[in-house]
Protein backbone atom coordinates (compact mmCIF):
# COMPACT_ATOMS: atom_id res chain seq x y z
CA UNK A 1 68.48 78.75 247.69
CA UNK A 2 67.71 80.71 244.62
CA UNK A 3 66.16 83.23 246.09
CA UNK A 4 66.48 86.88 244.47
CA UNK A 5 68.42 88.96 247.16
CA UNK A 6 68.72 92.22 244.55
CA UNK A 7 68.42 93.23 240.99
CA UNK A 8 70.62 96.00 239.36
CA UNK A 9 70.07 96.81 235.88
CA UNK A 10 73.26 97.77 234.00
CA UNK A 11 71.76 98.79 231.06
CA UNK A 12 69.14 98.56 229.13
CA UNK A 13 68.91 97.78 225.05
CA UNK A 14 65.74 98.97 224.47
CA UNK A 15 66.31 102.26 226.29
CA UNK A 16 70.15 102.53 225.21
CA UNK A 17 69.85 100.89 221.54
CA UNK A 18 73.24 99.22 222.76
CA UNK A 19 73.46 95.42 221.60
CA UNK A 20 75.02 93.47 224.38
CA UNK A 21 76.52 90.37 222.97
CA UNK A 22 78.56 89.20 225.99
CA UNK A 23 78.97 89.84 229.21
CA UNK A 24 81.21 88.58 232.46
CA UNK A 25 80.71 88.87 236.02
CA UNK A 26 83.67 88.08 238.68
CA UNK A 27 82.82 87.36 242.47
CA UNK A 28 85.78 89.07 244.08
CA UNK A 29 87.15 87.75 247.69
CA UNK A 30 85.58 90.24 249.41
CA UNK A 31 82.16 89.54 248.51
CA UNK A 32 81.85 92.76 245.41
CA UNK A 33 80.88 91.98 241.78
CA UNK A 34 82.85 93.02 238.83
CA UNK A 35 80.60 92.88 235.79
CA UNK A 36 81.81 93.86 232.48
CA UNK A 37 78.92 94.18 229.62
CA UNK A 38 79.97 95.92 225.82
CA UNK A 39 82.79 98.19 226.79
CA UNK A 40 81.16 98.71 230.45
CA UNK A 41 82.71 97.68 233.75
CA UNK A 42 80.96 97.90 236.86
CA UNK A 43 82.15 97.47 240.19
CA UNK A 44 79.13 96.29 242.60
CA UNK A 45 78.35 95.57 246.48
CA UNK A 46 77.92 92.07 246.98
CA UNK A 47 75.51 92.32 249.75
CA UNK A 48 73.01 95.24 248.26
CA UNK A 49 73.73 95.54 244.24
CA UNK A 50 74.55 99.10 244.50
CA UNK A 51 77.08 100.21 241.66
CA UNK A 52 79.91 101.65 243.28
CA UNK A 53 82.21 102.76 240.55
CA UNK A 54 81.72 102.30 236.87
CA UNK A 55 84.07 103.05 233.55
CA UNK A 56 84.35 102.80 229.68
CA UNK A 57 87.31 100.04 228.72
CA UNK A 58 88.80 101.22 225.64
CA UNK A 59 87.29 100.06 222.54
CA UNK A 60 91.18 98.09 221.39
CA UNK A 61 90.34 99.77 217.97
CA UNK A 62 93.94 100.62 216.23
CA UNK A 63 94.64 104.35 215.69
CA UNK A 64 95.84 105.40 212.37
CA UNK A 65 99.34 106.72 212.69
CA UNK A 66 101.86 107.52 209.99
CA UNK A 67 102.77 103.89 209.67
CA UNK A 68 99.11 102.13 209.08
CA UNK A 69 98.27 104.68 206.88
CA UNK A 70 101.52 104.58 204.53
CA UNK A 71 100.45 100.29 204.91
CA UNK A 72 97.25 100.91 203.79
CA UNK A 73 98.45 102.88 200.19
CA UNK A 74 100.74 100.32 199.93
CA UNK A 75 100.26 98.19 196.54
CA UNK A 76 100.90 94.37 196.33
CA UNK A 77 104.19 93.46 194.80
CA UNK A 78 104.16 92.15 191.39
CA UNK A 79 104.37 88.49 191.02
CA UNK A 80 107.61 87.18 189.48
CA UNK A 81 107.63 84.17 186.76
C-alpha cells in the first residue's frame, strides 16, 4: 500500500562524514532485513526495524607481505631489440 510501517536510520553522512555510495538490502524468508551500506551490515526485524546485530565486513584491501612488497621494488625488464 505504500504506507511507512518503520524507519531505521543506519547512518547518517552528515553526522558520520561517511560517503555512502551503494547500498543492498535482502528480504530474508523469515521476514528480517539484511542491509549492507559502506563496509556496514545490519541484520533487522522485519516487522519493527529494530537492528538486531550489526558488523564491519572487511575492507578486501591487500596486506603487504614479503611478496607484494619485493613486487613493488621490482624494476621493468629491459626491452630486447
Amino acid at each position: 500500500t505504500g504506507v511507512e510501517l518503520w524507519r531505521t536510520y543506519f547512518d547518517n553522512g552528515n553526522v558520520s562524514g561517511n560517503w555512502i555510495a551503494a547500498t543492498n538490502l535482502n528480504i530474508l524468508p523469515d521476514g528480517n532485513i539484511i542491509h549492507g551500506w559502506g563496509d556496514n551490515v545490519a541484520l533487522v526485524q522485519g516487522g519493527t526495524g529494530l537492528i538486531m546485530k550489526t558488523n564491519k565486513l572487511p575492507s578486501g584491501a591487500r596486506r603487504r607481505t614479503a611478496l607484494t612488497s619485493n613486487m613493488s621494488r621490482s624494476r621493468p625488464m629491459a626491452r630486447s631489440s
